[in-house]
PDB file of N, CA and C in Angstrom:
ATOM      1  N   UNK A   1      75.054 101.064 156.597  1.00  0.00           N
ATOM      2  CA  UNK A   1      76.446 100.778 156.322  1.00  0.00           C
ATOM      3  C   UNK A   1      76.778 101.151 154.878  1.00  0.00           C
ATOM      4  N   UNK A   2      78.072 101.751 154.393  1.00  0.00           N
ATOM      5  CA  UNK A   2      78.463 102.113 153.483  1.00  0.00           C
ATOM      6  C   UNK A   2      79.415 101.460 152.790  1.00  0.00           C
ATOM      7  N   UNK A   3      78.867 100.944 151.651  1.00  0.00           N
ATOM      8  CA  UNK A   3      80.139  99.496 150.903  1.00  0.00           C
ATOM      9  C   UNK A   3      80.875 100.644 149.784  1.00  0.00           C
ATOM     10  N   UNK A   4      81.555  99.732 149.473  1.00  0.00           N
ATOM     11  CA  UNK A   4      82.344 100.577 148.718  1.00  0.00           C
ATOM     12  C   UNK A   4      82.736  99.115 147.820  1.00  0.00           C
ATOM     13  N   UNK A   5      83.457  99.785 146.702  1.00  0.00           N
ATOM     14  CA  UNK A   5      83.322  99.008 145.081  1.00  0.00           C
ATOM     15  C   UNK A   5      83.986  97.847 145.065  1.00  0.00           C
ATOM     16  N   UNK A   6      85.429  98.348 146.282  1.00  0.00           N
ATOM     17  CA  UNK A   6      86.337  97.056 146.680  1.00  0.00           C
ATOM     18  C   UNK A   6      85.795  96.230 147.377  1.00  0.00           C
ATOM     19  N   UNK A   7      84.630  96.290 148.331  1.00  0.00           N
ATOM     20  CA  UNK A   7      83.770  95.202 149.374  1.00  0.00           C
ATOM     21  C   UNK A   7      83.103  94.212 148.197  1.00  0.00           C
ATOM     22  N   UNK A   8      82.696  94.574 147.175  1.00  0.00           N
ATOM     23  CA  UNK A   8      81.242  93.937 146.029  1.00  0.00           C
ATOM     24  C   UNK A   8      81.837  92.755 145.671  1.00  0.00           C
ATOM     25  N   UNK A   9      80.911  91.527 145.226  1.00  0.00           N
ATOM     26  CA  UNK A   9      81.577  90.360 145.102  1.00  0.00           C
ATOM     27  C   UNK A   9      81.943  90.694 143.296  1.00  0.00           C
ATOM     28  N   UNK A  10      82.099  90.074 142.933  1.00  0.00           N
ATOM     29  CA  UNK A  10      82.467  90.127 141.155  1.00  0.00           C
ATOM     30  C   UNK A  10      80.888  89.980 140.547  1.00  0.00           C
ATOM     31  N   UNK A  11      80.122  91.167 139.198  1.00  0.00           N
ATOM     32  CA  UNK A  11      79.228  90.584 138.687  1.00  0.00           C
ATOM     33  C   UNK A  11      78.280  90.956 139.541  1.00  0.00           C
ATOM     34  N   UNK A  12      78.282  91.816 140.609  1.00  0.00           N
ATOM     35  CA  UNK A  12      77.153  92.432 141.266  1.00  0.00           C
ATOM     36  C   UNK A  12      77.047  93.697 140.965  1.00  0.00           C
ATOM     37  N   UNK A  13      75.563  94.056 140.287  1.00  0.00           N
ATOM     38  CA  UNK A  13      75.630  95.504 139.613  1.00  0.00           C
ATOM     39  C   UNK A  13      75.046  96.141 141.191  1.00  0.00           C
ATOM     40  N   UNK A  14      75.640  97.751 140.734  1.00  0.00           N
ATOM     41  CA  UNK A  14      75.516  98.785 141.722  1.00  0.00           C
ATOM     42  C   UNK A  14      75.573 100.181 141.205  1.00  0.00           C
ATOM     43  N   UNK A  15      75.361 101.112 142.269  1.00  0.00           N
ATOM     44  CA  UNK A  15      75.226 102.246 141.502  1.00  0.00           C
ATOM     45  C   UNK A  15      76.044 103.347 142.255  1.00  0.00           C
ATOM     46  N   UNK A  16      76.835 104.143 141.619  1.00  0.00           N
ATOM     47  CA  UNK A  16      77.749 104.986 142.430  1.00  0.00           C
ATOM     48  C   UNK A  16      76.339 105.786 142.886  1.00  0.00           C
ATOM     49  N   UNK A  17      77.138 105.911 145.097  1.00  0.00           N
ATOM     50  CA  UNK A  17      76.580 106.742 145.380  1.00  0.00           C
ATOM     51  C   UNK A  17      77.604 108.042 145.570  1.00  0.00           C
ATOM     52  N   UNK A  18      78.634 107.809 145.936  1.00  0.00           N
ATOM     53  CA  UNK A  18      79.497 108.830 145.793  1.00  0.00           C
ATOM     54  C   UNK A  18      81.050 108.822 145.947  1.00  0.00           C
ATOM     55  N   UNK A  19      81.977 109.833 145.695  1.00  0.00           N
ATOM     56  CA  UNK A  19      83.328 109.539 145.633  1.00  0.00           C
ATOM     57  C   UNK A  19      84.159 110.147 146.820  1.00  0.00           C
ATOM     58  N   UNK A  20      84.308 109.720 147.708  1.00  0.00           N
ATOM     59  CA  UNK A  20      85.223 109.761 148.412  1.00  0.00           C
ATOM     60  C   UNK A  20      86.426 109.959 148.930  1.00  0.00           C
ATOM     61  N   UNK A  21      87.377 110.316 148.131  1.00  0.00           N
ATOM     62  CA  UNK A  21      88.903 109.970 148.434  1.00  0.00           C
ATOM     63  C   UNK A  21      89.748 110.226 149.619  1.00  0.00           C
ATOM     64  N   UNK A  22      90.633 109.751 149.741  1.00  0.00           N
ATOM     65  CA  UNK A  22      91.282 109.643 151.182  1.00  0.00           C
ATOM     66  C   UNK A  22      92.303 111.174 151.049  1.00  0.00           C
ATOM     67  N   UNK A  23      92.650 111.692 152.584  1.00  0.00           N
ATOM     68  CA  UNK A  23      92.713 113.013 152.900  1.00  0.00           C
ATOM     69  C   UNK A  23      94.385 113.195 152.299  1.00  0.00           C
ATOM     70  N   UNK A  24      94.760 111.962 152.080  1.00  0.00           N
ATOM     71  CA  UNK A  24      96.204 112.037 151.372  1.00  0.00           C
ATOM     72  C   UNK A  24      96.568 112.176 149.720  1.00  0.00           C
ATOM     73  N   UNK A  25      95.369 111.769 149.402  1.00  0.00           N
ATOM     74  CA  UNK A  25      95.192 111.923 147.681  1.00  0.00           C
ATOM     75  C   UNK A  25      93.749 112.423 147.533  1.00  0.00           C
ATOM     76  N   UNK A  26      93.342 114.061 148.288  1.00  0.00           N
ATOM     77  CA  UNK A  26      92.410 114.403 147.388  1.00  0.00           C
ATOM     78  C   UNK A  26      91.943 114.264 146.136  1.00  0.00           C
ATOM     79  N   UNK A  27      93.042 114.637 145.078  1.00  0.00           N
ATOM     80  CA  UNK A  27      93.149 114.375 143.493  1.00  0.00           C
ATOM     81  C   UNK A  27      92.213 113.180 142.721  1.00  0.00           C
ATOM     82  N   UNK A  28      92.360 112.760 143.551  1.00  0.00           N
ATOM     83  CA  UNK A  28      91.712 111.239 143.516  1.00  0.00           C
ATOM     84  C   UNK A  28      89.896 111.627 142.618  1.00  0.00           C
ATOM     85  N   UNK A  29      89.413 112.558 143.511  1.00  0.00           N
ATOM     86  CA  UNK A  29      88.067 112.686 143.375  1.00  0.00           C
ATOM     87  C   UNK A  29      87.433 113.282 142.289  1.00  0.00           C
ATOM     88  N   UNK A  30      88.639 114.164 141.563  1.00  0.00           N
ATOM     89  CA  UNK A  30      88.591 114.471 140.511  1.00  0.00           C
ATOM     90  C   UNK A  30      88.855 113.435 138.967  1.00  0.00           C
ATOM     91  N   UNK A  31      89.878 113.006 139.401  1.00  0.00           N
ATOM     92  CA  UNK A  31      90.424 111.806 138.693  1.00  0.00           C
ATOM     93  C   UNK A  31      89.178 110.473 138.352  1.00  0.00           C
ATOM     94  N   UNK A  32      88.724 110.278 139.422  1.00  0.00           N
ATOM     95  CA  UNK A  32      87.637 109.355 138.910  1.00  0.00           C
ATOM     96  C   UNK A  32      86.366 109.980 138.572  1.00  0.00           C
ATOM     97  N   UNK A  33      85.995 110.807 139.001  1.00  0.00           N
ATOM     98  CA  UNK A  33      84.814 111.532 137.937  1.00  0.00           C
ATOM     99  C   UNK A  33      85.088 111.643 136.808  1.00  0.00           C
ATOM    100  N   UNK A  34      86.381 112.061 136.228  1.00  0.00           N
ATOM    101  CA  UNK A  34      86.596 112.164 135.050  1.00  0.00           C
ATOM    102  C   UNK A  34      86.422 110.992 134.278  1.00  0.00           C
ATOM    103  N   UNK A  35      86.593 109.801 135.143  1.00  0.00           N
ATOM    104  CA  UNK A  35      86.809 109.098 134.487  1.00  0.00           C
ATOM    105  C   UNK A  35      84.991 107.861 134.275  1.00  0.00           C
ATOM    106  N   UNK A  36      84.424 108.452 134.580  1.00  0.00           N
ATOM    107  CA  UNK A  36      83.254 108.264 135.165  1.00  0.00           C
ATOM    108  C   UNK A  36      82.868 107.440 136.010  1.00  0.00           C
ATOM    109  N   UNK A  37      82.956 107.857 137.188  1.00  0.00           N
ATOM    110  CA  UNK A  37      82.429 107.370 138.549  1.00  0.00           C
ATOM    111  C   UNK A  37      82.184 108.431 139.098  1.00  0.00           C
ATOM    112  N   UNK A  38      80.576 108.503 138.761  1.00  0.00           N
ATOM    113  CA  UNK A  38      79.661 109.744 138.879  1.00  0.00           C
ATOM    114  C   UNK A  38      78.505 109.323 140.530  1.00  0.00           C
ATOM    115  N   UNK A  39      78.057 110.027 140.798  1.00  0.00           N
ATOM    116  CA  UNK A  39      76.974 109.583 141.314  1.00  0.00           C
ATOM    117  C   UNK A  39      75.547 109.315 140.385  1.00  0.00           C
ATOM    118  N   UNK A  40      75.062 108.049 140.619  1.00  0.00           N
ATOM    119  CA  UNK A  40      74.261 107.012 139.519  1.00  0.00           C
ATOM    120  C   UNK A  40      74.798 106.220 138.470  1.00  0.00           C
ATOM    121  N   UNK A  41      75.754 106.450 138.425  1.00  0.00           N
ATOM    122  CA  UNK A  41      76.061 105.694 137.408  1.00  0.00           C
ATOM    123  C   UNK A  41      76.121 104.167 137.802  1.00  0.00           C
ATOM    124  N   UNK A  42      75.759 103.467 136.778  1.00  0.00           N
ATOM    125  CA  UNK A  42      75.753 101.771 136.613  1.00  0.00           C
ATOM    126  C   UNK A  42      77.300 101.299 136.836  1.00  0.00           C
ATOM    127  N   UNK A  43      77.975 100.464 137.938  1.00  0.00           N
ATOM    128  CA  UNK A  43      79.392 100.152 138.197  1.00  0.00           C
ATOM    129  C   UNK A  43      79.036  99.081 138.480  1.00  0.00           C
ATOM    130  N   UNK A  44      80.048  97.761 137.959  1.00  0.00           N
ATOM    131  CA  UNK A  44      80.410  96.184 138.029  1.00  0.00           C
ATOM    132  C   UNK A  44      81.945  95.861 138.170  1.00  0.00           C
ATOM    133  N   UNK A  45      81.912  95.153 139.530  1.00  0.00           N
ATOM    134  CA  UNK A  45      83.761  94.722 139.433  1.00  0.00           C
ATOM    135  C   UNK A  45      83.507  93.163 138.343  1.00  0.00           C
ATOM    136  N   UNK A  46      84.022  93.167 138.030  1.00  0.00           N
ATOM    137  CA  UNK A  46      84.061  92.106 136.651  1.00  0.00           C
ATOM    138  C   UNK A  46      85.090  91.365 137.398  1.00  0.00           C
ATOM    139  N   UNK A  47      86.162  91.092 137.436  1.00  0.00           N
ATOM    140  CA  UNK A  47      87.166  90.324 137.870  1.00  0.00           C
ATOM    141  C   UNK A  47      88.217  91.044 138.732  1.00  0.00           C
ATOM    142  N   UNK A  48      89.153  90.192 139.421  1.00  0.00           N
ATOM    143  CA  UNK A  48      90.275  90.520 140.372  1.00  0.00           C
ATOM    144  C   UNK A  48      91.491  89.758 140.094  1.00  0.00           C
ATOM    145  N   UNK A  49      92.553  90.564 139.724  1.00  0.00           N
ATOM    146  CA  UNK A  49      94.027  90.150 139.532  1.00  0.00           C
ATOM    147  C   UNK A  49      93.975  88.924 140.612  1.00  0.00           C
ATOM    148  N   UNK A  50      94.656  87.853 140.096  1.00  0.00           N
ATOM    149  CA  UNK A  50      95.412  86.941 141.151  1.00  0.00           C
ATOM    150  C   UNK A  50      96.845  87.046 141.078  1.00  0.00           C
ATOM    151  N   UNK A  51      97.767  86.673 142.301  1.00  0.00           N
ATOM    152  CA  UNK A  51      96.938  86.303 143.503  1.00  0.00           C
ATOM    153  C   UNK A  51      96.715  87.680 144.617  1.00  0.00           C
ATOM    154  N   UNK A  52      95.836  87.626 145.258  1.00  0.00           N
ATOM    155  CA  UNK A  52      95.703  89.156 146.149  1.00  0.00           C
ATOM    156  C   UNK A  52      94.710  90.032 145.492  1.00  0.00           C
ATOM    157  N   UNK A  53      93.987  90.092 144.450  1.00  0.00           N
ATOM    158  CA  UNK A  53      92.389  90.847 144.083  1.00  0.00           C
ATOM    159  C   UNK A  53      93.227  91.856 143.772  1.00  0.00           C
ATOM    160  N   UNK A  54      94.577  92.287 143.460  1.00  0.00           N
ATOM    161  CA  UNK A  54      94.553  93.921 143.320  1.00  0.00           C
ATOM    162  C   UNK A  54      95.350  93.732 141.726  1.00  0.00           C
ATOM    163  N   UNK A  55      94.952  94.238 140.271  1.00  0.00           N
ATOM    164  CA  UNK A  55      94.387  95.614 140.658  1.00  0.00           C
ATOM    165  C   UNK A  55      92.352  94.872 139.752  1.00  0.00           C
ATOM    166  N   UNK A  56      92.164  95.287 140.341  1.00  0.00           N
ATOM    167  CA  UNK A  56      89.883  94.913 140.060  1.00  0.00           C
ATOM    168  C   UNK A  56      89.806  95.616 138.868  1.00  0.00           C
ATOM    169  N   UNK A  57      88.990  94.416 137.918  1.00  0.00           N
ATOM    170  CA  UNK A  57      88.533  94.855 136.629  1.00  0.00           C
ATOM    171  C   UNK A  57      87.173  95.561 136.615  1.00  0.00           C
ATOM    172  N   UNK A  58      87.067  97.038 136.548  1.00  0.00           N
ATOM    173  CA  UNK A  58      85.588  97.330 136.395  1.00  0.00           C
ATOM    174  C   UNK A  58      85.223  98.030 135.593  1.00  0.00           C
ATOM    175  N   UNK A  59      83.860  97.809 135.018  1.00  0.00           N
ATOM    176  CA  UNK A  59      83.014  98.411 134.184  1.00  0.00           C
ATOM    177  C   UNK A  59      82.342  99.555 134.808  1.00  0.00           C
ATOM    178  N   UNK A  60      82.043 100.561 134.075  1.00  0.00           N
ATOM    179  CA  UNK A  60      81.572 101.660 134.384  1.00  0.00           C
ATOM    180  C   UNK A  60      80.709 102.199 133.009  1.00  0.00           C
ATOM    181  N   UNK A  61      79.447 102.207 133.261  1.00  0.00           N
ATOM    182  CA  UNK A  61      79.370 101.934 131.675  1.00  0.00           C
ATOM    183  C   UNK A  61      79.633 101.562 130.719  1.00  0.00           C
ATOM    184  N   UNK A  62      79.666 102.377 129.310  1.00  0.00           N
ATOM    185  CA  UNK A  62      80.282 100.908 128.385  1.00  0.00           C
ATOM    186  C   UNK A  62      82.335 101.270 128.585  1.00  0.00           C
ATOM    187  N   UNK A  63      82.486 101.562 129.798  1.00  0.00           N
ATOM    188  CA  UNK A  63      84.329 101.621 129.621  1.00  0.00           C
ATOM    189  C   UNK A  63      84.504 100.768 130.435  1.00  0.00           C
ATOM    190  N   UNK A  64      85.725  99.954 130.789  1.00  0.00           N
ATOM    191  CA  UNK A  64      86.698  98.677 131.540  1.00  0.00           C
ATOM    192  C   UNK A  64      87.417 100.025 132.170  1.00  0.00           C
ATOM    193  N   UNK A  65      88.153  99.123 132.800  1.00  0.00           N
ATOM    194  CA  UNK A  65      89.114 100.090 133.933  1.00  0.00           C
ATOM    195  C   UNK A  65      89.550  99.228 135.136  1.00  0.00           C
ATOM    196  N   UNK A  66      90.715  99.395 135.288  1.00  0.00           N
ATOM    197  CA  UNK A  66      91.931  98.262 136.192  1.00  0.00           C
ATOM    198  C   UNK A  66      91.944  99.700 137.359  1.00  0.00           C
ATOM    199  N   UNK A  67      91.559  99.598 138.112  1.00  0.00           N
ATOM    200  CA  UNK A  67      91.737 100.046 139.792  1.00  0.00           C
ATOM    201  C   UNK A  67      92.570  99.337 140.910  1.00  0.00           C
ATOM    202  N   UNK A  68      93.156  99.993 141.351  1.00  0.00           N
ATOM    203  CA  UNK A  68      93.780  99.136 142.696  1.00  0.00           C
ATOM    204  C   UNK A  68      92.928  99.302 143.676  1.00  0.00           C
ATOM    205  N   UNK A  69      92.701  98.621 144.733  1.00  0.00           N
ATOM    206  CA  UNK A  69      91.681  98.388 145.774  1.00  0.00           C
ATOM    207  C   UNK A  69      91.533  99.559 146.348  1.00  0.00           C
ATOM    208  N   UNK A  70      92.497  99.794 146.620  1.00  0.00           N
ATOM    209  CA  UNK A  70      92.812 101.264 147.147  1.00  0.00           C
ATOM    210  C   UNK A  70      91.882 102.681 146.392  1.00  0.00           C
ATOM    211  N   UNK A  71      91.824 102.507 145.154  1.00  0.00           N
ATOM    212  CA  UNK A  71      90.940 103.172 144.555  1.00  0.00           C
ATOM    213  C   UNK A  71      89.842 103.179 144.764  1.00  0.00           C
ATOM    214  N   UNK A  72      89.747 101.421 144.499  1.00  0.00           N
ATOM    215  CA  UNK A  72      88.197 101.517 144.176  1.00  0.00           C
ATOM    216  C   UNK A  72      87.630 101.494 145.780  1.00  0.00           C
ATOM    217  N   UNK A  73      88.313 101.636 146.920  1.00  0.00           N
ATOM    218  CA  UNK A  73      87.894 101.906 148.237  1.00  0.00           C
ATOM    219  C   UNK A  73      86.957 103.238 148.023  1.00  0.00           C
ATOM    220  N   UNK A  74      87.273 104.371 147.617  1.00  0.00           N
ATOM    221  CA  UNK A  74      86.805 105.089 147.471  1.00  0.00           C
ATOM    222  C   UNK A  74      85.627 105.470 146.598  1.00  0.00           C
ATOM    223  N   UNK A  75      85.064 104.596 145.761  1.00  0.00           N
ATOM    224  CA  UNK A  75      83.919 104.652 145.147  1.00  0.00           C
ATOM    225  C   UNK A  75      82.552 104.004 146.257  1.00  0.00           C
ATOM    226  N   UNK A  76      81.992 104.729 146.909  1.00  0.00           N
ATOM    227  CA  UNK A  76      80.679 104.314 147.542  1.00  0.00           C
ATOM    228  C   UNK A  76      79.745 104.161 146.436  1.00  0.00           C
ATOM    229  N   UNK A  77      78.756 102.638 147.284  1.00  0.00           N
ATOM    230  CA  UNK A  77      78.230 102.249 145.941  1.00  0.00           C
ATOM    231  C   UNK A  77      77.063 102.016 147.131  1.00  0.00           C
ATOM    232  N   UNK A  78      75.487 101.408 146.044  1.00  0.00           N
ATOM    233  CA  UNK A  78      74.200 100.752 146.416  1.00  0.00           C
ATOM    234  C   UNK A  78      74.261  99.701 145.973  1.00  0.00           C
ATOM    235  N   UNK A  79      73.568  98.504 146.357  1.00  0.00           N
ATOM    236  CA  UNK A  79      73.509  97.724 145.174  1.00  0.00           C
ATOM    237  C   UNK A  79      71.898  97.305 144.507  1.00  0.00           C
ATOM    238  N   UNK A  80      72.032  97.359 143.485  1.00  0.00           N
ATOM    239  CA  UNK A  80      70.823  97.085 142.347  1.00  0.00           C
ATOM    240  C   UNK A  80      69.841  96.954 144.096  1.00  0.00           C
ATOM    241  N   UNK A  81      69.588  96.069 144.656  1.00  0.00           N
ATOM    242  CA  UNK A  81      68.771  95.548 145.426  1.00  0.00           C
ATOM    243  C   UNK A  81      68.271  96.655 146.637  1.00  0.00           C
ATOM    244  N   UNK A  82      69.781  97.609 147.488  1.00  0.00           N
ATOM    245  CA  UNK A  82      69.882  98.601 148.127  1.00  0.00           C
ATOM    246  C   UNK A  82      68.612  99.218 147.154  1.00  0.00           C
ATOM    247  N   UNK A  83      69.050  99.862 146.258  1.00  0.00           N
ATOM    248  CA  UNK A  83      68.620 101.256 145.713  1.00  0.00           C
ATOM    249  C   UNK A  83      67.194 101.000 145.528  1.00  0.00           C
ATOM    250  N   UNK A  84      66.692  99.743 144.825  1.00  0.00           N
ATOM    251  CA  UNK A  84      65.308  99.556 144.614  1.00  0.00           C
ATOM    252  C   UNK A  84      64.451  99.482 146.042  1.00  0.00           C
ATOM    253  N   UNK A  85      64.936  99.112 147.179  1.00  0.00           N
ATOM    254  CA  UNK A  85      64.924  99.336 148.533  1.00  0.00           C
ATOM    255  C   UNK A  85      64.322 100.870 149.302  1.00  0.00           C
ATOM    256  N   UNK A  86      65.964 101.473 148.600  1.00  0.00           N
ATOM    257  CA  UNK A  86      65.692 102.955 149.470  1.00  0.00           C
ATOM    258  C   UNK A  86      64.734 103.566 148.322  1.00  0.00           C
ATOM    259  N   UNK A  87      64.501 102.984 147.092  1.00  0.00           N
ATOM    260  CA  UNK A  87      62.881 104.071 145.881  1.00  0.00           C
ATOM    261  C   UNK A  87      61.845 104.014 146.688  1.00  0.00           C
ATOM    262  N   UNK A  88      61.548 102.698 147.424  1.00  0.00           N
ATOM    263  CA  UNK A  88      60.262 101.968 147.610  1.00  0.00           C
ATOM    264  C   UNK A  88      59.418 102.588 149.252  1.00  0.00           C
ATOM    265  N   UNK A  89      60.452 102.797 150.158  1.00  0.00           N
ATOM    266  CA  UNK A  89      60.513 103.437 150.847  1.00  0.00           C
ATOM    267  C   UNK A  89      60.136 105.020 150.941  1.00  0.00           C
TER     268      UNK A  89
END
């Protein structure tokens, strides 16, 4: 199964596995690489706007960044636990 950044509880580290974007905003995929949401990279949702979680506070290395769910739908992630999982294997 494939989680994505908006599924993660708050404070659970993970690691981009890849970017995704939906067939209506290609742009998208460019836009967050740039912004770094790479594949491997270290990603944490830190907090969620109330009321309704949108827009998610996340870290991406040492940068912050406000995503709407909708965004961060599109970041496929592992988590710390996944990835040490699929090494060991």
């Amino acid at each position: 199964m494939t989680l994505t950044l908006d599924q993660l509880p708050d404070r659970q580290a993970c690691t981009v596995t890849q970017v995704a974007p939906p067939a209506n905003a290609p742009e998208w995929h460019e836009w967050l690489e740039e912004i770094g949401f790479l594949p491997g990279e270290r990603v944490m949702v830190m907090a969620r706007a109330l009321p309704g979680g949108d827009p998610l506070v996340v870290r991406i290395g040492s940068s912050t960044f406000a995503l709407r769910r909708v965004e961060a739908a599109c970041v496929q992630v592992a988590t710390e636990h996944r990835a040490a999982d699929g090494a060991a294997a």
